[in-house]
Protein backbone atom coordinates (compact mmCIF):
# COMPACT_ATOMS: atom_id res chain seq x y z
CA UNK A 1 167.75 82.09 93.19
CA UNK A 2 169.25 83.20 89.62
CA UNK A 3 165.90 85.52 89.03
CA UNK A 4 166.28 87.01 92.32
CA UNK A 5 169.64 88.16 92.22
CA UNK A 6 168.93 89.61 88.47
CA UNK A 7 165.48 91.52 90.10
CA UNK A 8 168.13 92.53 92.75
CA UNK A 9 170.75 93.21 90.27
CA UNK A 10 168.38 95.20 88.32
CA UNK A 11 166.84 97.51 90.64
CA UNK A 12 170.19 98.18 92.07
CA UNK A 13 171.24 99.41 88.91
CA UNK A 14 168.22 101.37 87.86
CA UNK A 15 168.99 102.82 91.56
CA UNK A 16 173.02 103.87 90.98
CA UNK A 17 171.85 105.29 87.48
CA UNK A 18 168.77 107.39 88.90
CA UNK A 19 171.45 108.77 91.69
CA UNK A 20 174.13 110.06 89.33
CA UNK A 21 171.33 111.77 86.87
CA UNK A 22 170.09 113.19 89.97
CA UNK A 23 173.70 114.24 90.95
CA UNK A 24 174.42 115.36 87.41
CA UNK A 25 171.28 117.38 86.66
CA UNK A 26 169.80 118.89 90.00
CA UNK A 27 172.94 119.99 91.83
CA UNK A 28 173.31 119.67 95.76
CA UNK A 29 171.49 122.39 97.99
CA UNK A 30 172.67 123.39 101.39
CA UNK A 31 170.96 120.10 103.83
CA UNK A 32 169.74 117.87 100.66
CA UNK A 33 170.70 114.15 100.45
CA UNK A 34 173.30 114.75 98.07
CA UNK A 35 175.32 117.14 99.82
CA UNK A 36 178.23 117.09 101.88
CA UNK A 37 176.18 116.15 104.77
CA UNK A 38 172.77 113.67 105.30
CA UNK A 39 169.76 115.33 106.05
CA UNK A 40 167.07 113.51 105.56
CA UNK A 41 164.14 115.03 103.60
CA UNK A 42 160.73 115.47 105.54
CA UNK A 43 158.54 112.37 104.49
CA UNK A 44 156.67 109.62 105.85
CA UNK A 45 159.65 108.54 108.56
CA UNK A 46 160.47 111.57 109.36
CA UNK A 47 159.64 112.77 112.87
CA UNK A 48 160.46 112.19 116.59
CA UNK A 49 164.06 112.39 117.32
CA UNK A 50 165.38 109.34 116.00
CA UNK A 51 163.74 110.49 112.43
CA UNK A 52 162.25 106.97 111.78
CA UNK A 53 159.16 107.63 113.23
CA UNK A 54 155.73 106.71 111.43
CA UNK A 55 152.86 109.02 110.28
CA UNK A 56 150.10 106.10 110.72
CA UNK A 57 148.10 107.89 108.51
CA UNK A 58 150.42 107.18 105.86
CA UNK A 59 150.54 102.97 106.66
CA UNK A 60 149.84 100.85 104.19
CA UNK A 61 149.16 100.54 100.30
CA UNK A 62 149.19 98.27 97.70
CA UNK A 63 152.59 95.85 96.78
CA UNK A 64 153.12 93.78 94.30
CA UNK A 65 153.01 90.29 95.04
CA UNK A 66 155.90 89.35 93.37
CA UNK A 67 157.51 91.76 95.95
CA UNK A 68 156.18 90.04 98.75
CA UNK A 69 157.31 86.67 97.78
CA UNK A 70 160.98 87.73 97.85
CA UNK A 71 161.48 89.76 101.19
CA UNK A 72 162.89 88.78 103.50
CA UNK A 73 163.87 90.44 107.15
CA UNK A 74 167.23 92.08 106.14
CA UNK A 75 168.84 91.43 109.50
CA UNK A 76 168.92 87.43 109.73
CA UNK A 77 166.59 86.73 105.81
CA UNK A 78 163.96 84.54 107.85
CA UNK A 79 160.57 85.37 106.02
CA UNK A 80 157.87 88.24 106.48
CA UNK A 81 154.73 87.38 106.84
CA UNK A 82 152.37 90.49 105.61
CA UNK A 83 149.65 91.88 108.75
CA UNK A 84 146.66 93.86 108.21
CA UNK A 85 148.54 95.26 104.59
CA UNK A 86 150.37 97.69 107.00
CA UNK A 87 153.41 96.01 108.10
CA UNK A 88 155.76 92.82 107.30
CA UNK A 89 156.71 90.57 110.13
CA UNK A 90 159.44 88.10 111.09
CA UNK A 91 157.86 86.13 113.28
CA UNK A 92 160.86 84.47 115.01
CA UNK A 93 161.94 87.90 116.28
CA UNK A 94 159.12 90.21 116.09
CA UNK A 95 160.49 93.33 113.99
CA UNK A 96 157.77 94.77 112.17
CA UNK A 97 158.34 96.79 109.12
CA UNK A 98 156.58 98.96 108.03
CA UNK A 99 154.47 99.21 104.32
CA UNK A 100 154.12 103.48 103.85
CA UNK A 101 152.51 104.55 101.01
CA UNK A 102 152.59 100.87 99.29
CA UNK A 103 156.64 100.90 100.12
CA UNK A 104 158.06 98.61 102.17
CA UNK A 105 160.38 100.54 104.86
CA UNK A 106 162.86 97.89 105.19
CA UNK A 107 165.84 98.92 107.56
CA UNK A 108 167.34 97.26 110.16
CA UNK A 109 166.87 99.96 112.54
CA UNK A 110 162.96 100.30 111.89
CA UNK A 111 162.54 96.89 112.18
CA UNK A 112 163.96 97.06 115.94
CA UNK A 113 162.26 99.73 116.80
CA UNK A 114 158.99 98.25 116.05
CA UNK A 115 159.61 95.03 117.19
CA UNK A 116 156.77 93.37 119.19
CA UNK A 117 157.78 90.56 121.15
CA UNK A 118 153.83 89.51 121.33
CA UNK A 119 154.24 88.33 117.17
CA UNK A 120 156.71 85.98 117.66
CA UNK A 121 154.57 82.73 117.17
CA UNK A 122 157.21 80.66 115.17
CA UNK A 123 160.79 79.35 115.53
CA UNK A 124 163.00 78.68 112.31
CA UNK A 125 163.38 76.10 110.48
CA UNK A 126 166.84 76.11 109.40
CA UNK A 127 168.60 75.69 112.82
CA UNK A 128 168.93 79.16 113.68
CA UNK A 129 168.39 79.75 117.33
């Protein structure tokens, strides 16, 4: 658990730090990320009026195992089981998320709306209903 949270710890550092370099050395355009207001930049997600759809052309790629091994399904941290290297699956509740471009889309809100009730194969083992 110790070398999780310091992988954790770690990216989400590397993360802040890339942000205010970013901040600091390209300033903020009218609609960009970093502005005033969130628009979202066109990219595999974008499309469709919610803006999380998925280009399937763009599914899949290569993760690292390591990566893999400590997902877990952000909303209640069962685990993910990887399907046809395109998406990772809780199989108690059926969100899918997706893997674009070897990057594991893992939001809440993607997760439900690609859930697929016909996955769940599995109840938990740690009491959870």
């Amino acid at each position: 658990m110790g070398r999780l949270f310091r992988i954790l710890l770690g990216i989400g550092i590397g993360f802040g730090v890339f942000l205010l370099v970013r901040r600091f050395f390209f300033p903020a355009e009218s609609g960009s990320m970093v502005g005033e207001s969130f628009a979202p930049a066109p990219g595999p997600l974008m499309g469709g009026d919610d803006g999380l759809t998925i280009n399937e052309a763009d599914l899949g790629g290569e993760v690292a195992p390591d990566l893999l091994e400590i997902l877990v399904d952000p909303v209640d941290k069962q685990p993910l089981e990887l399907v046809d290297g395109k998406w990772l699956v809780n199989r108690r509740t059926g969100r899918r998320y997706p893997i674009v471009t070897g990057i594991p889309i893992m939001l809440p809100e993607v997760g439900e709306k690609y859930r697929d009730a016909s996955l769940v194969t599995a109840q938990s083992d740690n009491g959870h209903a």
